[in-house]
PDB file of N, CA and C in Angstrom:
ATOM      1  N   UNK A   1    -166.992-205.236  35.166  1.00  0.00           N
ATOM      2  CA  UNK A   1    -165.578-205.336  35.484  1.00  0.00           C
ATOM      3  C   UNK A   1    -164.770-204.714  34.360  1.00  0.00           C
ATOM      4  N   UNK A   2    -163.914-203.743  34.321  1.00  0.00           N
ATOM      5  CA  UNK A   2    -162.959-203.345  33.564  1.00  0.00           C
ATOM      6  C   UNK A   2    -162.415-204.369  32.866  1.00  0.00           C
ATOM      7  N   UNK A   3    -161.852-204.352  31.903  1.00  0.00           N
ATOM      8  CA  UNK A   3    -161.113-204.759  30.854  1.00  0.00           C
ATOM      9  C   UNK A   3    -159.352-204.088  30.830  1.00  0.00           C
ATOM     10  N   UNK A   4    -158.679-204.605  30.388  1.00  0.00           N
ATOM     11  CA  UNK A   4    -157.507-204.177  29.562  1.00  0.00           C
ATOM     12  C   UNK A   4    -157.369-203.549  28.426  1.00  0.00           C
ATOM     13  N   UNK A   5    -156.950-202.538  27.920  1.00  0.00           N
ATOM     14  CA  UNK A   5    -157.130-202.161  26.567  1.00  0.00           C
ATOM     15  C   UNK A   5    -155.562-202.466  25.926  1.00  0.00           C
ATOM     16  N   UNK A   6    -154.720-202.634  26.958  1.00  0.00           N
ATOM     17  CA  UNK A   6    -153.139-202.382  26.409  1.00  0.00           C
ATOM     18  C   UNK A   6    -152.389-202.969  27.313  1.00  0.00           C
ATOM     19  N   UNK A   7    -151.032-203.728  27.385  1.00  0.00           N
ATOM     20  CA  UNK A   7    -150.317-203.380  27.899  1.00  0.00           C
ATOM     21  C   UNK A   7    -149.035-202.523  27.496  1.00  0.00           C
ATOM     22  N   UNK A   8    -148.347-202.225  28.549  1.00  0.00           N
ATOM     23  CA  UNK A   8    -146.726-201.757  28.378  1.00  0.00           C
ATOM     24  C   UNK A   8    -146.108-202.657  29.466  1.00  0.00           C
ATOM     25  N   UNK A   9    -144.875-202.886  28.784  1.00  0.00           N
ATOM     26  CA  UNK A   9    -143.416-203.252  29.435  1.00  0.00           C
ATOM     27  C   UNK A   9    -142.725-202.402  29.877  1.00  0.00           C
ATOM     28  N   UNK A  10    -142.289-201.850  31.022  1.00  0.00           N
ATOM     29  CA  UNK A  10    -141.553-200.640  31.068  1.00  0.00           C
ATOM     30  C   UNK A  10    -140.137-201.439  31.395  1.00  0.00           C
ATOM     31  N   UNK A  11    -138.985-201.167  30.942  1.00  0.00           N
ATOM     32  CA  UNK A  11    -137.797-201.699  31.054  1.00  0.00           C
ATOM     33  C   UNK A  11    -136.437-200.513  31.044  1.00  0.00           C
ATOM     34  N   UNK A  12    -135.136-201.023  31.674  1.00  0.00           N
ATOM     35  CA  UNK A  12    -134.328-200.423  31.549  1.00  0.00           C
ATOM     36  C   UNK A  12    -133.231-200.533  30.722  1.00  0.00           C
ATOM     37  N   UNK A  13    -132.958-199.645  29.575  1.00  0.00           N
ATOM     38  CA  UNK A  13    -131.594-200.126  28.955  1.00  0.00           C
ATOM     39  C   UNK A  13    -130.613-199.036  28.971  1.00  0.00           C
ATOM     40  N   UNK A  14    -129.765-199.652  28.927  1.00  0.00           N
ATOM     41  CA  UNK A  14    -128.267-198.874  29.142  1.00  0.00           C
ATOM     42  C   UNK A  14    -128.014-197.728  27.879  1.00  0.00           C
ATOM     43  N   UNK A  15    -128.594-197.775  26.602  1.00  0.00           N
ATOM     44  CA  UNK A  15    -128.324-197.383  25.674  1.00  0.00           C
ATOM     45  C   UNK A  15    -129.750-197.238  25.172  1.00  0.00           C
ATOM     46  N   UNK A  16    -130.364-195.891  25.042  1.00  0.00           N
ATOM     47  CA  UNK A  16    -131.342-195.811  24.619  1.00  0.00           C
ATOM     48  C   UNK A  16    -131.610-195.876  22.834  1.00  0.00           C
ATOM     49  N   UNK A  17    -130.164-194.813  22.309  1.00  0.00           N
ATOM     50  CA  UNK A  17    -130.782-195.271  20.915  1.00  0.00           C
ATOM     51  C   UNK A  17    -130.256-196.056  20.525  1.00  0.00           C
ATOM     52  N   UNK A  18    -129.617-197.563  20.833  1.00  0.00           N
ATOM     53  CA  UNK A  18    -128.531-198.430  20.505  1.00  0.00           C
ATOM     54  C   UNK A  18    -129.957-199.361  20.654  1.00  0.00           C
ATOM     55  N   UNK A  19    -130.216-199.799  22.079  1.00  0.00           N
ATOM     56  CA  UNK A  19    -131.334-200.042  22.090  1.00  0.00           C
ATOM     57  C   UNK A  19    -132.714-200.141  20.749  1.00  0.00           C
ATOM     58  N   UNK A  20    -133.199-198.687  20.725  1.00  0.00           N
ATOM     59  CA  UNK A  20    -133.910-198.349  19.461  1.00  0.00           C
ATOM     60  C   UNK A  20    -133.394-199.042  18.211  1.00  0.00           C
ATOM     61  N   UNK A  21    -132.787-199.243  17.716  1.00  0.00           N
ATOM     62  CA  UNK A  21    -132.506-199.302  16.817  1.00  0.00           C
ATOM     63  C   UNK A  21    -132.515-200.579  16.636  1.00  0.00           C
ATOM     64  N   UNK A  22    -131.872-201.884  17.923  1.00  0.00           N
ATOM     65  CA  UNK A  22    -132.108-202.932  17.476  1.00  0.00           C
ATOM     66  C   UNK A  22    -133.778-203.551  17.490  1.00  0.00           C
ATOM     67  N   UNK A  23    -134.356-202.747  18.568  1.00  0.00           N
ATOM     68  CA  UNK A  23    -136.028-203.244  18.418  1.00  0.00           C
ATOM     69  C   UNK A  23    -136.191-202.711  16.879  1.00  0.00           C
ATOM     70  N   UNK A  24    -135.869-201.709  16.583  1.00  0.00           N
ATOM     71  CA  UNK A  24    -136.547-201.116  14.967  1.00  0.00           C
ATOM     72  C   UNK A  24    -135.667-202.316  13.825  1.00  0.00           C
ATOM     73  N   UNK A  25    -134.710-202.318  13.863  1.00  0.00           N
ATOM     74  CA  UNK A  25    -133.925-203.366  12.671  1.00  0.00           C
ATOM     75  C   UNK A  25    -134.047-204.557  12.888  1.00  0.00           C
ATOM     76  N   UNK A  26    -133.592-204.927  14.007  1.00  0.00           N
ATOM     77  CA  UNK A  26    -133.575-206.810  14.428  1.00  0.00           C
ATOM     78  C   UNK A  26    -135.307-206.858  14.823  1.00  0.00           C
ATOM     79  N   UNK A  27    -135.756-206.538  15.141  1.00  0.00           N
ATOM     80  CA  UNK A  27    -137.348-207.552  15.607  1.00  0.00           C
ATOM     81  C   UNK A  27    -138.216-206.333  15.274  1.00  0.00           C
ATOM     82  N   UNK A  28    -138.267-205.246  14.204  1.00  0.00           N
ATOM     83  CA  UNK A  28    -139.204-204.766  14.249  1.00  0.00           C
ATOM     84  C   UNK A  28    -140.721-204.357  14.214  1.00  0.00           C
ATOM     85  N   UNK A  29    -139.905-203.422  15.016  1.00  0.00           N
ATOM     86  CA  UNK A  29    -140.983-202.649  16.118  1.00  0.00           C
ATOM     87  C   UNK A  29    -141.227-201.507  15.447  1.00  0.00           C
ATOM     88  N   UNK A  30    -141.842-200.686  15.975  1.00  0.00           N
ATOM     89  CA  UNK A  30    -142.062-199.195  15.079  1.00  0.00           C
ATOM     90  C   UNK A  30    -141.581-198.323  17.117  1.00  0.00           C
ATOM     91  N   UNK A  31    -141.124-197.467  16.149  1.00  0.00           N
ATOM     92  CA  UNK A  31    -140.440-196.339  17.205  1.00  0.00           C
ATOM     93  C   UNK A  31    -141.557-195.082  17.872  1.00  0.00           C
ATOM     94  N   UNK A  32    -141.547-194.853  19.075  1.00  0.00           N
ATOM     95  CA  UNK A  32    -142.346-193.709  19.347  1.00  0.00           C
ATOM     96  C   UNK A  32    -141.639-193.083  19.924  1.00  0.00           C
ATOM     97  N   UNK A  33    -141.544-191.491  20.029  1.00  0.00           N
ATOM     98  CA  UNK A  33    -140.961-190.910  21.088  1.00  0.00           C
ATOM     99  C   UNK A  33    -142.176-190.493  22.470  1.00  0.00           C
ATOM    100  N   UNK A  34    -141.590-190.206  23.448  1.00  0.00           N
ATOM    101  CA  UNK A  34    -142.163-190.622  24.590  1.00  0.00           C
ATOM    102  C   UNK A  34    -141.767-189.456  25.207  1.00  0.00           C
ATOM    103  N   UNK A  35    -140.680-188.851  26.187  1.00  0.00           N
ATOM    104  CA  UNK A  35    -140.497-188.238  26.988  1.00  0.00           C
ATOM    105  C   UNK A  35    -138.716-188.590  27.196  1.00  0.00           C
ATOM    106  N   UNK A  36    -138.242-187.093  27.459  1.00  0.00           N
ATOM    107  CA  UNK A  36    -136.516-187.090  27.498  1.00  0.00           C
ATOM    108  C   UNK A  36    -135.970-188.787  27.952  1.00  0.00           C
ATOM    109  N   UNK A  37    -135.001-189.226  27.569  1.00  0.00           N
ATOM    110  CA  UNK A  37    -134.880-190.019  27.897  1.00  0.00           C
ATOM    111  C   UNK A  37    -135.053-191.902  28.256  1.00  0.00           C
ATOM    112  N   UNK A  38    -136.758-191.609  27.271  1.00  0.00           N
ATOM    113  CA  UNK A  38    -137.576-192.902  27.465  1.00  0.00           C
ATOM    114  C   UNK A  38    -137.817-192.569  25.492  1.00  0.00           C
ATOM    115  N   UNK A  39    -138.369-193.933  25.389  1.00  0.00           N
ATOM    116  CA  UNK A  39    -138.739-194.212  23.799  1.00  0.00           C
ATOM    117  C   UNK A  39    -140.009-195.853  23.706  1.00  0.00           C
ATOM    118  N   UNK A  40    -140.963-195.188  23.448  1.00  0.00           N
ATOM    119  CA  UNK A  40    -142.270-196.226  22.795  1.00  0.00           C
ATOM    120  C   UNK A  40    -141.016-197.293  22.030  1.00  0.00           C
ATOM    121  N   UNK A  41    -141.738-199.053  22.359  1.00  0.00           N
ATOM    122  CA  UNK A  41    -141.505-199.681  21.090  1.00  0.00           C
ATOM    123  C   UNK A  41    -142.532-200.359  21.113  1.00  0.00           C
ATOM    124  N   UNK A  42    -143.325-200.418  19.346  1.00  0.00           N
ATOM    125  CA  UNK A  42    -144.381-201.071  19.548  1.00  0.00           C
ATOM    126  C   UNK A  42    -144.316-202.353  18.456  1.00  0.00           C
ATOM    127  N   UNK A  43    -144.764-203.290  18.713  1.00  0.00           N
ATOM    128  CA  UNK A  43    -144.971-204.520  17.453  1.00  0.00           C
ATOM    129  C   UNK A  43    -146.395-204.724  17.967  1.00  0.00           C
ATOM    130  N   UNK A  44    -147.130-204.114  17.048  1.00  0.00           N
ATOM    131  CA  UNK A  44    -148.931-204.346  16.936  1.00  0.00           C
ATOM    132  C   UNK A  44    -149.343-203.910  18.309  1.00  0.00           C
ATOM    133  N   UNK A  45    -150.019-204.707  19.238  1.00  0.00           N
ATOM    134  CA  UNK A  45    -150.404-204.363  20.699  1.00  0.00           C
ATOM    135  C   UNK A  45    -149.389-204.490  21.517  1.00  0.00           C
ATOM    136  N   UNK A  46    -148.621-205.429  21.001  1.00  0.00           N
ATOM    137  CA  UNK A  46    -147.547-205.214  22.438  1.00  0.00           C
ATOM    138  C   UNK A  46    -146.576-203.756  22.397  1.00  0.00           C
ATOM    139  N   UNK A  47    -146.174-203.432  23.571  1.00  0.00           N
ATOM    140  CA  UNK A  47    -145.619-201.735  23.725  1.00  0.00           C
ATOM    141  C   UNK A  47    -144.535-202.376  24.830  1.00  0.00           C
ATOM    142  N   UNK A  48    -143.576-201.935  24.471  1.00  0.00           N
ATOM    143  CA  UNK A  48    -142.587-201.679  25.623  1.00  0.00           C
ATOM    144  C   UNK A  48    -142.134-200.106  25.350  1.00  0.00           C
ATOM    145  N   UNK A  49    -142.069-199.631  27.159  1.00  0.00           N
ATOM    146  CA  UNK A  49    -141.837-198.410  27.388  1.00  0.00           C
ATOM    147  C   UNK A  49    -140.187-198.276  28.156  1.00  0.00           C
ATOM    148  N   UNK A  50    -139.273-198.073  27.209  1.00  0.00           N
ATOM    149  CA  UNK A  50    -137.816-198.277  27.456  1.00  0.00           C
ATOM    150  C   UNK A  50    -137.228-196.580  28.371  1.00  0.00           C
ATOM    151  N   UNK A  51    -136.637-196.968  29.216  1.00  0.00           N
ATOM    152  CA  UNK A  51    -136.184-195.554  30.031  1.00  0.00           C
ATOM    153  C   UNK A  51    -134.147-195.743  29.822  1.00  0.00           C
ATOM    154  N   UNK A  52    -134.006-194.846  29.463  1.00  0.00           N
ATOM    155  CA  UNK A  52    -132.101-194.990  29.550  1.00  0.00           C
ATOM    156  C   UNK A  52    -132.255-195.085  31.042  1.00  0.00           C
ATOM    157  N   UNK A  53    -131.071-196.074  31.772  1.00  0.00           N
ATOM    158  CA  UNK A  53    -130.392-195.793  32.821  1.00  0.00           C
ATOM    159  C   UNK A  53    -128.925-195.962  32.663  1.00  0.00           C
ATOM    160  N   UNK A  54    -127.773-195.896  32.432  1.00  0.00           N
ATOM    161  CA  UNK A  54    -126.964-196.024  31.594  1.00  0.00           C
ATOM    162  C   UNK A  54    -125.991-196.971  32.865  1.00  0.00           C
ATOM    163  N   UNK A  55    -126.099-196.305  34.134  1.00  0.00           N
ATOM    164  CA  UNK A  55    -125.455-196.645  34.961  1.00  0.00           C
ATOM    165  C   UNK A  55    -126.495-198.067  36.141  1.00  0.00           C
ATOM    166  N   UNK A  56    -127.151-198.660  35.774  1.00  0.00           N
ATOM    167  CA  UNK A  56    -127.661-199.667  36.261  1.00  0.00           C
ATOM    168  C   UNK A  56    -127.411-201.475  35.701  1.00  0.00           C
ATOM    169  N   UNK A  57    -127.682-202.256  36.997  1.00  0.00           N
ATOM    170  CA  UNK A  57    -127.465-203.182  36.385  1.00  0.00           C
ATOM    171  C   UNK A  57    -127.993-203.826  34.789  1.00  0.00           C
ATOM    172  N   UNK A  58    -127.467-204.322  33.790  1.00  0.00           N
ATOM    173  CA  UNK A  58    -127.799-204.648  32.781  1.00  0.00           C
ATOM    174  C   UNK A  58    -128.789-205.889  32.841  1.00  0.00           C
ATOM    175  N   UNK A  59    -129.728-205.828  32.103  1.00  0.00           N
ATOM    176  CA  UNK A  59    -130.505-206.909  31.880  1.00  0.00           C
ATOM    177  C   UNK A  59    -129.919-208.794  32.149  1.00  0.00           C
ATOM    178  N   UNK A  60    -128.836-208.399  31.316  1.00  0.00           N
ATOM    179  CA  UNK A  60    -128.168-209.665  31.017  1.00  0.00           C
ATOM    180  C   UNK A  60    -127.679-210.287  31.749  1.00  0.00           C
ATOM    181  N   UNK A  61    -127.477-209.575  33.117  1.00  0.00           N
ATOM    182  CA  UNK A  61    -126.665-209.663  34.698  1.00  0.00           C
ATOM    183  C   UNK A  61    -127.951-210.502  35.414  1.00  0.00           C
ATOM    184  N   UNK A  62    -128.919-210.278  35.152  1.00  0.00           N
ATOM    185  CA  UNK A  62    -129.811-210.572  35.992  1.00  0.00           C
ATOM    186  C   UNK A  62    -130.580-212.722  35.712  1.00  0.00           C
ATOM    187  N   UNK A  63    -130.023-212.817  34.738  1.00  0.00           N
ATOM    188  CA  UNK A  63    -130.050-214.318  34.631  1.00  0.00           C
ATOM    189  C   UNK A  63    -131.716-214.502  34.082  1.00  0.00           C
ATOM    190  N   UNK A  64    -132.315-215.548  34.839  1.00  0.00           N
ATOM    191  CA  UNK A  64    -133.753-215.750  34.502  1.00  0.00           C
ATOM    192  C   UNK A  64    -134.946-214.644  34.361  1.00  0.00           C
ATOM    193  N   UNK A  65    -134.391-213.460  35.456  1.00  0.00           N
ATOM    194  CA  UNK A  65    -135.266-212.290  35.542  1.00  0.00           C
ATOM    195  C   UNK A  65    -134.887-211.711  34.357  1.00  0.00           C
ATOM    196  N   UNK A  66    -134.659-211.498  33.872  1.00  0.00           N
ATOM    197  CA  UNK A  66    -134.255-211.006  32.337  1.00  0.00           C
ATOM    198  C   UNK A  66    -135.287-211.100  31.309  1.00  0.00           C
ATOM    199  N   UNK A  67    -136.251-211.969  31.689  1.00  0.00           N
ATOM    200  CA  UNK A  67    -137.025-212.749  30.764  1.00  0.00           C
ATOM    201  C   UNK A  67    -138.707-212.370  31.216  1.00  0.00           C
ATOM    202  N   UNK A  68    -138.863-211.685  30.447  1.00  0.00           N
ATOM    203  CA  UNK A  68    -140.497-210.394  30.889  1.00  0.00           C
ATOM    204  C   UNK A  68    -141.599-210.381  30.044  1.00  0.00           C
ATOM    205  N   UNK A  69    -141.704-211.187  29.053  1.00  0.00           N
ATOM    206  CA  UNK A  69    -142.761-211.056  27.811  1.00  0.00           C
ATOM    207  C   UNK A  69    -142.682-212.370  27.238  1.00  0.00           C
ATOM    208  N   UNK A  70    -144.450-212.492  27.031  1.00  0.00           N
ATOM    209  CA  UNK A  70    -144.354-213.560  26.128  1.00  0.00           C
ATOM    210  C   UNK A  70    -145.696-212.849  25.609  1.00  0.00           C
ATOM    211  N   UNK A  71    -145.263-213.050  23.864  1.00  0.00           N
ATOM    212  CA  UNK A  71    -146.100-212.216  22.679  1.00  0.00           C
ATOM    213  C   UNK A  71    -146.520-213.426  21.778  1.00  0.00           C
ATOM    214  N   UNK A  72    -147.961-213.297  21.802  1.00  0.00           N
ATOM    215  CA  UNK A  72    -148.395-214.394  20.862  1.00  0.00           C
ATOM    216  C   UNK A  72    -148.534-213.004  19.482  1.00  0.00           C
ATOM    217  N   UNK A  73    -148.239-213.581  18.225  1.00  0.00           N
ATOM    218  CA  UNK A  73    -148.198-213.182  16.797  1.00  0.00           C
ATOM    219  C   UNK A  73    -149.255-213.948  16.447  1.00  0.00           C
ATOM    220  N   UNK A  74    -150.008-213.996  15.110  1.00  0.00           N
ATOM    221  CA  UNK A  74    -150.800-213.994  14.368  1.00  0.00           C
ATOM    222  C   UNK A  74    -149.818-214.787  13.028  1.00  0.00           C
ATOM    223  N   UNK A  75    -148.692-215.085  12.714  1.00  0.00           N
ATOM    224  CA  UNK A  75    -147.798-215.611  11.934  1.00  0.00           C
ATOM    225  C   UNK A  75    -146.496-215.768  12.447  1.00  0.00           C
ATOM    226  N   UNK A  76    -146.366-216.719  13.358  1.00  0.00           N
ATOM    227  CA  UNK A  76    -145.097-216.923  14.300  1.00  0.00           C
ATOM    228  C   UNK A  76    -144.263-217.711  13.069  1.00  0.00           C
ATOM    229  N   UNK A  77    -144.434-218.573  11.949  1.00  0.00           N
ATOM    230  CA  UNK A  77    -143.005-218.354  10.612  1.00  0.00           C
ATOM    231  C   UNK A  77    -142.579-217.350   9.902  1.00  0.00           C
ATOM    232  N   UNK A  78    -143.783-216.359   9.439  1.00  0.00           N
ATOM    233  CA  UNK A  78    -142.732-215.412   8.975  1.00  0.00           C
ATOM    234  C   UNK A  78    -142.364-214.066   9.875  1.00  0.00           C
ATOM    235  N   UNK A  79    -143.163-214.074  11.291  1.00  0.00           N
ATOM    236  CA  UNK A  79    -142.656-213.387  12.010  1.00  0.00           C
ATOM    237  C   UNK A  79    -140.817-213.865  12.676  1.00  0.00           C
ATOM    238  N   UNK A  80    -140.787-215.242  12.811  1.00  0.00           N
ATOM    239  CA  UNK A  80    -139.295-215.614  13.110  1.00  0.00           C
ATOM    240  C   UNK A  80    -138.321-215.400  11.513  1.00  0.00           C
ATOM    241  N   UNK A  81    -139.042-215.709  10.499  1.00  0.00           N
ATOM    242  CA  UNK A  81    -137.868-215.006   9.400  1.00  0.00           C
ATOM    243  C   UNK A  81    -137.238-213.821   9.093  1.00  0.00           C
ATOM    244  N   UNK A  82    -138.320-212.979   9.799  1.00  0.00           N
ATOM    245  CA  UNK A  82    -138.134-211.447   9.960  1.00  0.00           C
ATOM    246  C   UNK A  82    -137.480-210.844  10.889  1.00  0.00           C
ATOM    247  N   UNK A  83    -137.178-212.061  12.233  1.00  0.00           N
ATOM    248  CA  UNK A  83    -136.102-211.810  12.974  1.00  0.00           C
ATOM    249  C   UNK A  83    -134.814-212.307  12.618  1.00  0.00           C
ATOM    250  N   UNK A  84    -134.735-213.482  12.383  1.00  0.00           N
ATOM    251  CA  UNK A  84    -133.751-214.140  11.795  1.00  0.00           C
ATOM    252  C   UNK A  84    -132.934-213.618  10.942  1.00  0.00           C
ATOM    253  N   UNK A  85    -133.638-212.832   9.738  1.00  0.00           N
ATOM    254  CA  UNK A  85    -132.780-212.517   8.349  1.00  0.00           C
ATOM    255  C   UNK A  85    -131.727-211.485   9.057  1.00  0.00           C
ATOM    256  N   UNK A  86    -131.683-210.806  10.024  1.00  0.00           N
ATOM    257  CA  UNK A  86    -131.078-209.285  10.382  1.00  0.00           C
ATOM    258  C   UNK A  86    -130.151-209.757  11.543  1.00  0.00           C
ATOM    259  N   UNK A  87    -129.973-211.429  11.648  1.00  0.00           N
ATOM    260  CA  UNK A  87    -129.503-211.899  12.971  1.00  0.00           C
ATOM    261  C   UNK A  87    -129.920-211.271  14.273  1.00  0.00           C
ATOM    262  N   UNK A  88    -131.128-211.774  14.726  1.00  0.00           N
ATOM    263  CA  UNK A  88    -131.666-211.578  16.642  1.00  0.00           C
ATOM    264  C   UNK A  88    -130.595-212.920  17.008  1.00  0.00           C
ATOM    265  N   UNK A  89    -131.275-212.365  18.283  1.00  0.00           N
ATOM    266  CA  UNK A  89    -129.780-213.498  19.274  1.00  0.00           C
ATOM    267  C   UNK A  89    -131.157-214.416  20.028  1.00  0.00           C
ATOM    268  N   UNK A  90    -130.977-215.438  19.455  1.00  0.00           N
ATOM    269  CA  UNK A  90    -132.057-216.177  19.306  1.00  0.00           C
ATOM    270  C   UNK A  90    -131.638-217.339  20.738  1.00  0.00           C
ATOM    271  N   UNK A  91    -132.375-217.570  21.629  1.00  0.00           N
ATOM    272  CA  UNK A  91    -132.517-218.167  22.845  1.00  0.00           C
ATOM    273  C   UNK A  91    -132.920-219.677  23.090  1.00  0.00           C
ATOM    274  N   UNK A  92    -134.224-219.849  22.036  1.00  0.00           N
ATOM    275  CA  UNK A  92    -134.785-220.700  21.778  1.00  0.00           C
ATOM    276  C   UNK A  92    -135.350-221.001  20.619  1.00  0.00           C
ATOM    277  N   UNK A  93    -134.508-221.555  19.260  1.00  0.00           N
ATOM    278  CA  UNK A  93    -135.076-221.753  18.031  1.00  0.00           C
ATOM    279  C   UNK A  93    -136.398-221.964  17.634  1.00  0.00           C
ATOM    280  N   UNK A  94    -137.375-221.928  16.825  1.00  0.00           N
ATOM    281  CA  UNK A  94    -138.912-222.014  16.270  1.00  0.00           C
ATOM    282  C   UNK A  94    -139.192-223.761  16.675  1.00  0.00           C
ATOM    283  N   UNK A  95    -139.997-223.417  17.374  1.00  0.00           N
ATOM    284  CA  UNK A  95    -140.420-225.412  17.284  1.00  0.00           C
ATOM    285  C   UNK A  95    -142.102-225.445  18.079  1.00  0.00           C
ATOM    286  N   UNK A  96    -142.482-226.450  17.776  1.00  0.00           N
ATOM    287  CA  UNK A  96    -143.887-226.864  18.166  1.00  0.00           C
ATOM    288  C   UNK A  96    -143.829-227.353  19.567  1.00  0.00           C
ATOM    289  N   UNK A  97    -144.258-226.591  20.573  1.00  0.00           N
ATOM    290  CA  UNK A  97    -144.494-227.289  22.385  1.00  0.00           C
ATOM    291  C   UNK A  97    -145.390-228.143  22.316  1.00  0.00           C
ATOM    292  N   UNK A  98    -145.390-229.184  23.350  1.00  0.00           N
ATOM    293  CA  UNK A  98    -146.665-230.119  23.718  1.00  0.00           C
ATOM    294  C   UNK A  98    -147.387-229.411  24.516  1.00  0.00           C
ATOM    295  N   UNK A  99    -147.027-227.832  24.903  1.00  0.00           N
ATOM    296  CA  UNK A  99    -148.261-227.344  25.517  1.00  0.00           C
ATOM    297  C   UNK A  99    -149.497-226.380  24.650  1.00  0.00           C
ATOM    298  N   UNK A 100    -149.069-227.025  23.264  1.00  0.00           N
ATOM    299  CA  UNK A 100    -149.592-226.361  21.596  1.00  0.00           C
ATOM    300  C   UNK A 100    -149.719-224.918  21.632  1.00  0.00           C
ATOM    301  N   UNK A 101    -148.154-224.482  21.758  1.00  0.00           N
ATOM    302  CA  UNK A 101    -147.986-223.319  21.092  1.00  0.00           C
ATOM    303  C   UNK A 101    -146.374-223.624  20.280  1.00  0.00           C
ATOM    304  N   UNK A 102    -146.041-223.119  19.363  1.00  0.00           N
ATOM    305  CA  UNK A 102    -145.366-222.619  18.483  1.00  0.00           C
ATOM    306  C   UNK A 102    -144.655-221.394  18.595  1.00  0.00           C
ATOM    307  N   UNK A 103    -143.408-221.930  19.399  1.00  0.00           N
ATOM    308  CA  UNK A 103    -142.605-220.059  19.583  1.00  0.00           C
ATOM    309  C   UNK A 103    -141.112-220.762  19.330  1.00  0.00           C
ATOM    310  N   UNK A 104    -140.321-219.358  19.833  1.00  0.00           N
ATOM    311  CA  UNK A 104    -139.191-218.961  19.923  1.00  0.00           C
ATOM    312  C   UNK A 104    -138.855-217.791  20.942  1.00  0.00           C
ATOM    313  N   UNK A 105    -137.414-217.790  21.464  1.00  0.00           N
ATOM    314  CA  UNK A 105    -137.398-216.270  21.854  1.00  0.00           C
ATOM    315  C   UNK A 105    -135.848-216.030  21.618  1.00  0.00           C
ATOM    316  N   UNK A 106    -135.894-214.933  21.431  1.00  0.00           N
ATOM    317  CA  UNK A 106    -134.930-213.831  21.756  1.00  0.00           C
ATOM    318  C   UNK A 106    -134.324-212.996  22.592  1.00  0.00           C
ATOM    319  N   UNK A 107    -132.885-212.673  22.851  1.00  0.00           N
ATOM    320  CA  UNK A 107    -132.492-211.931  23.918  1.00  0.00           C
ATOM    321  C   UNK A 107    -132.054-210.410  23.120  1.00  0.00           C
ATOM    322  N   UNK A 108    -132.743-209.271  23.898  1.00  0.00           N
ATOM    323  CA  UNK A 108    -131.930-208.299  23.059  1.00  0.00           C
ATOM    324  C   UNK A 108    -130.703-207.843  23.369  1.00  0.00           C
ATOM    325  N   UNK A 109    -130.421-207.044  22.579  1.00  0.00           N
ATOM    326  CA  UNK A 109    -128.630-206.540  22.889  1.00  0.00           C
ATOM    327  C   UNK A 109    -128.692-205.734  24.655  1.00  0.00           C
ATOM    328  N   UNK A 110    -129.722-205.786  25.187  1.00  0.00           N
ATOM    329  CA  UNK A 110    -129.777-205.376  26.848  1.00  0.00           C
ATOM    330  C   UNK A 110    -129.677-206.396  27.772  1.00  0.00           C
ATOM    331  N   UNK A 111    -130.353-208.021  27.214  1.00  0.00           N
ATOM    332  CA  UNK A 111    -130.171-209.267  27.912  1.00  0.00           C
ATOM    333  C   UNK A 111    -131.491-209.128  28.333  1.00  0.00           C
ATOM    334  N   UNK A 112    -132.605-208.443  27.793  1.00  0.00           N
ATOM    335  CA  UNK A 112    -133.860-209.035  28.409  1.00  0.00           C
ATOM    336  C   UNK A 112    -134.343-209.853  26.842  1.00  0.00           C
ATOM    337  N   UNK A 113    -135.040-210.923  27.548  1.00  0.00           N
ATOM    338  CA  UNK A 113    -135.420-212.068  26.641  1.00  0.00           C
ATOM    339  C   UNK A 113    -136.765-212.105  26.643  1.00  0.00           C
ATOM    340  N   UNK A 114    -137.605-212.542  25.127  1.00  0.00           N
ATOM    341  CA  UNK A 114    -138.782-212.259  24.856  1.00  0.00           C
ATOM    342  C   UNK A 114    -139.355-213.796  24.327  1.00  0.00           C
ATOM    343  N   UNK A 115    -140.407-213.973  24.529  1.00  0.00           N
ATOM    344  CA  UNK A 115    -140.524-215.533  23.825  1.00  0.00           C
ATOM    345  C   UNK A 115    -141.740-214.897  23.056  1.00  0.00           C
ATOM    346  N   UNK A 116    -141.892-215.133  22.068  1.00  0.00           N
ATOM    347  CA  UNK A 116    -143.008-215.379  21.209  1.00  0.00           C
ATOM    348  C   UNK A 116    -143.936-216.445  20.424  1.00  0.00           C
ATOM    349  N   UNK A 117    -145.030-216.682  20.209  1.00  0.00           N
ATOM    350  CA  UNK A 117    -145.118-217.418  20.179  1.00  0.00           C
ATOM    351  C   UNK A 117    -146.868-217.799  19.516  1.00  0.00           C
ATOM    352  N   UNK A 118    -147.528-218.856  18.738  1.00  0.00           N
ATOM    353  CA  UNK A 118    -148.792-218.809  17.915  1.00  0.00           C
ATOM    354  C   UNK A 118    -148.933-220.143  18.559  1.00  0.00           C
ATOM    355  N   UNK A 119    -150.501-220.285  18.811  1.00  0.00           N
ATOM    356  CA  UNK A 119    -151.322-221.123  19.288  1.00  0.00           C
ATOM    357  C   UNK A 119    -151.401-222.376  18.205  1.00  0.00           C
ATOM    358  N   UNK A 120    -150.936-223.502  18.103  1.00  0.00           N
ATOM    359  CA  UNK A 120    -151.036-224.437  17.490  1.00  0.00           C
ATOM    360  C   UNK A 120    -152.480-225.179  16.946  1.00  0.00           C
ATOM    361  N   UNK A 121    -153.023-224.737  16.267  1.00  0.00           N
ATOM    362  CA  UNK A 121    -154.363-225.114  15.494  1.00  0.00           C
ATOM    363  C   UNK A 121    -154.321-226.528  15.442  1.00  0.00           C
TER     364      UNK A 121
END
């Protein structure tokens, strides 16, 4: 049976390098270029594949659907300090679930929201 080697997120934002810039400063990501119009963002394995639509509904319009990723980290404290220090627009502060994981999430400046999150040892 096949395996997975990767995923991607493919998403739409209104502002491609406005966009860029907050995945690269607020929660970074490392930048790829991709093809006119679209831009790689990667943090380790996870990839989102961002396309400008400038004239479509915004993320943020869309309420619960907004909300497309959940990224387990390998250091979910100093991965949330590293969002924190640059102000992310934080959704759900750092705290311990009874379903033993350890997250938070974030909404980006598009209104799609990310939870992240480390397996509670």
């Amino acid at each position: 049976m096949p395996t997975s080697t990767e995923t991607r997120h493919v998403i739409a934002v209104q502002d491609l390098a406005a966009s860029a810039a907050h995945y690269r400063d607020v929660l970074g990501f490392d930048l790829h270029d991709f093809a006119h119009g679209w831009q790689i963002f990667k943090l380790g394995a996870f990839v989102i594949q961002a396309g400008e639509c400038r004239d479509e509904v915004p993320a943020a319009d869309t309420g619960d659907h907004s909300y497309f990723a959940y990224v387990e980290v390998d250091d979910i404290d100093a991965y949330f300090a590293r969002v924190q220090a640059p102000g992310a627009r934080l959704r759900k502060t750092l705290r311990d679930e009874s379903w033993g994981m350890r997250e938070f999430a974030v909404e980006t400046i598009d209104g799609h929201r990310i939870m992240f999150g480390m397996e509670i040892e």
